[in-house]
N, C-alpha and C. Protein backbone atom coordinates (compact mmCIF):
# COMPACT_ATOMS: atom_id res chain seq x y z
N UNK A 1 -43.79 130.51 -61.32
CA UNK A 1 -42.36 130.70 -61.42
C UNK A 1 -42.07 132.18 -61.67
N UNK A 2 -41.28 132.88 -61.05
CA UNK A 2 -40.63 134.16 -61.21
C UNK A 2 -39.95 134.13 -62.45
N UNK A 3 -39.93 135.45 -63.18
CA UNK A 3 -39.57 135.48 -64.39
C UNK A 3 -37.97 135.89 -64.07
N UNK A 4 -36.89 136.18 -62.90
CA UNK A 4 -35.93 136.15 -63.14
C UNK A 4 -35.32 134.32 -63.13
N UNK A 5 -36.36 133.51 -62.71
CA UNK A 5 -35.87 132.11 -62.71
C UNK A 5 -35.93 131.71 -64.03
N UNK A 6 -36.93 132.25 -64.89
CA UNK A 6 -37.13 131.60 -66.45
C UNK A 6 -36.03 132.35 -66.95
N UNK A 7 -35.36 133.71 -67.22
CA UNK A 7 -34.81 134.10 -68.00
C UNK A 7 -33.09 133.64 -67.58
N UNK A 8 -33.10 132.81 -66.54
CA UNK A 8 -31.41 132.86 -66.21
C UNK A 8 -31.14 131.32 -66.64
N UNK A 9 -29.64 131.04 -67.01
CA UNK A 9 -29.20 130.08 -67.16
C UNK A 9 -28.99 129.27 -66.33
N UNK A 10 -29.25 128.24 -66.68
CA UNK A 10 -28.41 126.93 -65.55
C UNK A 10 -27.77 125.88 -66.07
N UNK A 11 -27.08 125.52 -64.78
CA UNK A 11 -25.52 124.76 -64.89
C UNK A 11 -25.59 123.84 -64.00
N UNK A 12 -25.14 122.61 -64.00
CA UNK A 12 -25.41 121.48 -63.27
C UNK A 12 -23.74 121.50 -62.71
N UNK A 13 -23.80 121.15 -60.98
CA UNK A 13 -22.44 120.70 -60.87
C UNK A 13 -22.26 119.72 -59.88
N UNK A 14 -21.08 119.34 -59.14
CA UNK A 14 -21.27 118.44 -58.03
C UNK A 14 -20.23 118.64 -57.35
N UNK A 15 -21.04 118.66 -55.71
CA UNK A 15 -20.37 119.58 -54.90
C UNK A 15 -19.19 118.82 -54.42
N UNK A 16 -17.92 119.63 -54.40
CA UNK A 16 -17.13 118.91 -54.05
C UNK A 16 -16.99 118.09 -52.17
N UNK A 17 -15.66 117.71 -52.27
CA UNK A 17 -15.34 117.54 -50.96
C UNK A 17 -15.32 118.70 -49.51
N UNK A 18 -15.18 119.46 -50.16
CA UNK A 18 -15.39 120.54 -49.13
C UNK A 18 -16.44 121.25 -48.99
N UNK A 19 -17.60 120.82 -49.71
CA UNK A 19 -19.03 121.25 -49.11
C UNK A 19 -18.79 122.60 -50.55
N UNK A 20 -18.14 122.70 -51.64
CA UNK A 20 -18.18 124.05 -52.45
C UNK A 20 -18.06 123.71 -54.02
N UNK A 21 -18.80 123.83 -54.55
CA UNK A 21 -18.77 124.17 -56.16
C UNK A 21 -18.22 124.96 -56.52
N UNK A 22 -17.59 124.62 -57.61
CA UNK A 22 -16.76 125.75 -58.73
C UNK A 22 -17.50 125.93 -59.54
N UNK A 23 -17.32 127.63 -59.95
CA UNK A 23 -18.01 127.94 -61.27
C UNK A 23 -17.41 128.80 -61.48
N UNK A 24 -17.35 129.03 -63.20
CA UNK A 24 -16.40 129.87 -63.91
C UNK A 24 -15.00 130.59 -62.92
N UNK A 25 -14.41 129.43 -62.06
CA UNK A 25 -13.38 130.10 -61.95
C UNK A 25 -13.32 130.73 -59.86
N UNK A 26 -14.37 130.61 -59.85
CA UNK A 26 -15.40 131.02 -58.19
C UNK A 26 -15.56 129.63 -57.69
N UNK A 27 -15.30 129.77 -56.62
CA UNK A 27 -15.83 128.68 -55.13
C UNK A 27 -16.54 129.41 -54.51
N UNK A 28 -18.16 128.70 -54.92
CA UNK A 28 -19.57 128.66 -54.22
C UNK A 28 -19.25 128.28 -52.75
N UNK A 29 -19.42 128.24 -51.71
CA UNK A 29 -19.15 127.54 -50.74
C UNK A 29 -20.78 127.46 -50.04
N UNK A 30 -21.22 126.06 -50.03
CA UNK A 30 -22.81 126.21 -49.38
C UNK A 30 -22.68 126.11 -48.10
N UNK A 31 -23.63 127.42 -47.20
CA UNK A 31 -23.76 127.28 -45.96
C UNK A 31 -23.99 126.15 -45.06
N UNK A 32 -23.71 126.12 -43.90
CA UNK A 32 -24.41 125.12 -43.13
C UNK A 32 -25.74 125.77 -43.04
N UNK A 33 -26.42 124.56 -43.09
CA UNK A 33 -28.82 124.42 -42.89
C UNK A 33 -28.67 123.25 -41.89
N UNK A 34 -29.99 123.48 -40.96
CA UNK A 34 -30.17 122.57 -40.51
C UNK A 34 -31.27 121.34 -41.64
N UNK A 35 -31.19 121.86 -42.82
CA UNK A 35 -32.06 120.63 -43.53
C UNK A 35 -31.33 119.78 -43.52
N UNK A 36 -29.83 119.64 -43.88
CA UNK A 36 -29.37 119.09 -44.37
C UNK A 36 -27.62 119.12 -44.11
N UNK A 37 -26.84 117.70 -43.40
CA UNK A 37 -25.49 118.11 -42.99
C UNK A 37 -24.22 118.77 -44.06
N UNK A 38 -24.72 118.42 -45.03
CA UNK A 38 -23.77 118.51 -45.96
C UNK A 38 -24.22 118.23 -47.27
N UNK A 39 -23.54 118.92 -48.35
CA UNK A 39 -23.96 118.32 -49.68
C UNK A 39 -23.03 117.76 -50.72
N UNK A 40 -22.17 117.05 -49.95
CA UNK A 40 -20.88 116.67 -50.58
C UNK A 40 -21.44 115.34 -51.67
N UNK A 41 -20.75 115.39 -52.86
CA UNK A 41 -20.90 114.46 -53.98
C UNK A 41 -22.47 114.75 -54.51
N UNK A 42 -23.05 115.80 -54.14
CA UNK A 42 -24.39 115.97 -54.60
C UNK A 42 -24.62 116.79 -55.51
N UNK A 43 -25.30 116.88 -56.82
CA UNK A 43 -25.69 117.13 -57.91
C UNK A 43 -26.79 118.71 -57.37
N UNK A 44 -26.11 119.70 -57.57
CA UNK A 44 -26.60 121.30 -57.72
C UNK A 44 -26.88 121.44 -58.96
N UNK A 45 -27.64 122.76 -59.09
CA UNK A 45 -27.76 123.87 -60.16
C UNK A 45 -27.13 124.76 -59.85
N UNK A 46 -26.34 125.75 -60.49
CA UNK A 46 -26.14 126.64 -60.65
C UNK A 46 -26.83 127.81 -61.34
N UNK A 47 -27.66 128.71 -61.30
CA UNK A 47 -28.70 129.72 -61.83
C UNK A 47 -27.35 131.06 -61.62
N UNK A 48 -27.90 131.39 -63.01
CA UNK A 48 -27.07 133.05 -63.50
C UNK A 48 -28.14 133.67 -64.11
N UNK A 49 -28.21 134.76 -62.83
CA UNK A 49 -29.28 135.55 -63.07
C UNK A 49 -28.67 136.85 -64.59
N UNK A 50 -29.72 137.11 -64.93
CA UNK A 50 -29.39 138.41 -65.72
C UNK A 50 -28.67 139.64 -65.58
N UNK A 51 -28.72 139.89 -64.01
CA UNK A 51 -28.27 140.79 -63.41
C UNK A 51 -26.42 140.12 -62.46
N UNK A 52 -26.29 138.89 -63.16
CA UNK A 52 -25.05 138.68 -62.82
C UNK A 52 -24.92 137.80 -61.55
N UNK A 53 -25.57 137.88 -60.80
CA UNK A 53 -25.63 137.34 -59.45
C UNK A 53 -25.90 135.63 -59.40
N UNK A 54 -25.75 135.40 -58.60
CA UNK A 54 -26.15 133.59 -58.59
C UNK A 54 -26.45 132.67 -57.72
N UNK A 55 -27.24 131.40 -57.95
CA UNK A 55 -27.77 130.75 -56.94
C UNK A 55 -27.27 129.57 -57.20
N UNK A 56 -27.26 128.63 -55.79
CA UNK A 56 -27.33 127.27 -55.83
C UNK A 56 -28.62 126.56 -55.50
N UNK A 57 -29.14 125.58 -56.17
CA UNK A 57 -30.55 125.16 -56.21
C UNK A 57 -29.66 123.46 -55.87
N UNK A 58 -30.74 122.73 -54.96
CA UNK A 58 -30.74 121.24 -54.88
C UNK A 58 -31.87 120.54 -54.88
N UNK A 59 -32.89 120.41 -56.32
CA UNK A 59 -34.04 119.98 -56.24
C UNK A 59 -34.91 121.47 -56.38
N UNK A 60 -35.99 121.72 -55.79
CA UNK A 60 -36.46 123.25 -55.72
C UNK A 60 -35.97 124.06 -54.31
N UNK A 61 -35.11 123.61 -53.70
CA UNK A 61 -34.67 124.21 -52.47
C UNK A 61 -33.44 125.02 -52.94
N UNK A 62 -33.76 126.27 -52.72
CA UNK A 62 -32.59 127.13 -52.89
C UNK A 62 -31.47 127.49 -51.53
N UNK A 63 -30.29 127.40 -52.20
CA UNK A 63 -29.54 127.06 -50.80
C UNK A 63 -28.80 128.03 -50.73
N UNK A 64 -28.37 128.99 -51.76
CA UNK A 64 -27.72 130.47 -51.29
C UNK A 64 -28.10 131.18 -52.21
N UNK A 65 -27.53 132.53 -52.07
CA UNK A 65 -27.29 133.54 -53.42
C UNK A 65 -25.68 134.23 -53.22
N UNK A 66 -25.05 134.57 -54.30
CA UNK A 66 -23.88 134.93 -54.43
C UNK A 66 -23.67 136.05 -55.37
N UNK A 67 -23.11 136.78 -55.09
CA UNK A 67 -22.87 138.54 -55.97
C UNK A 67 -22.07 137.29 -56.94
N UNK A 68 -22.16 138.43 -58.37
CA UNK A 68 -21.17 137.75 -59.30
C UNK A 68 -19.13 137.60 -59.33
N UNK A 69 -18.97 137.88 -58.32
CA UNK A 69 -17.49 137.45 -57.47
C UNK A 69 -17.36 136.09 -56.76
N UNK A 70 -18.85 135.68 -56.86
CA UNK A 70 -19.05 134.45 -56.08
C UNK A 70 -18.90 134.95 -54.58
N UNK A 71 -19.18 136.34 -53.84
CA UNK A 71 -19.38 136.42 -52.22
C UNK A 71 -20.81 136.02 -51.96
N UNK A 72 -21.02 135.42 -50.88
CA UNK A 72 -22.31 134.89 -50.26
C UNK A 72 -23.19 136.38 -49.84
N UNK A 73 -24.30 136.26 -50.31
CA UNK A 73 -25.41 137.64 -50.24
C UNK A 73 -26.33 137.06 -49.23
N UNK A 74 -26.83 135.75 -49.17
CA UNK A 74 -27.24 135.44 -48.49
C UNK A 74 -28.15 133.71 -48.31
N UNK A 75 -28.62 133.69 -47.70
CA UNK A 75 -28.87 132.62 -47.07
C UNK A 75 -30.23 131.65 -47.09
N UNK A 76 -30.85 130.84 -47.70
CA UNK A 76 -32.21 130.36 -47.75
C UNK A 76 -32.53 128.91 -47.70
N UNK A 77 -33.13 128.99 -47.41
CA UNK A 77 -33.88 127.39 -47.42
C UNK A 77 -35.20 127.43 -47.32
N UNK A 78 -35.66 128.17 -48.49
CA UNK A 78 -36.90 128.03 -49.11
C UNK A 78 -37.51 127.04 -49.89
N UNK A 79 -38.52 126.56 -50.81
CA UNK A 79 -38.67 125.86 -51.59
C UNK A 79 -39.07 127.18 -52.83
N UNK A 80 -38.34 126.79 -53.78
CA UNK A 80 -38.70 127.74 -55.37
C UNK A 80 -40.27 127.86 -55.24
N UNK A 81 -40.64 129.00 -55.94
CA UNK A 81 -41.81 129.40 -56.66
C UNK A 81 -42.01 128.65 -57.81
């Protein structure tokens, strides 16, 4: 495990109807993947990195990253370290 994954907080949420989580106030909006059509009514993490920035996690699959404004930085469908 990467030590910016141990030192950041997480937050459980569930994605709304429009494919986007709220957090503090920000709409996450998760990309379209071909893993997966949609993640509506589905149970995320939210990760707040130290440096402010943030991810959505579903299981160990990370599904974006977001500057702390909540803009999309970019794009993954990896499986976590």
């Amino acid at each position: 495990m990467r030590l910016p994954d141990i030192l950041c907080t997480q937050f459980e949420r569930t994605v709304g109807n429009d494919n986007c989580v709220s957090f503090e106030g920000h709409t996450l909006q998760i990309p379209a993947s071909n893993a997966r059509s949609h993640y509506v009514k589905t149970r995320v993490r939210v990760h707040r990195y130290v440096d402010g920035t943030l991810a959505l996690f579903h299981g160990p699959r990370r599904l974006a990253v977001y500057e702390t404004q909540g803009k999309l930085i970019e794009q993954e469908f990896k499986q976590a370290a």
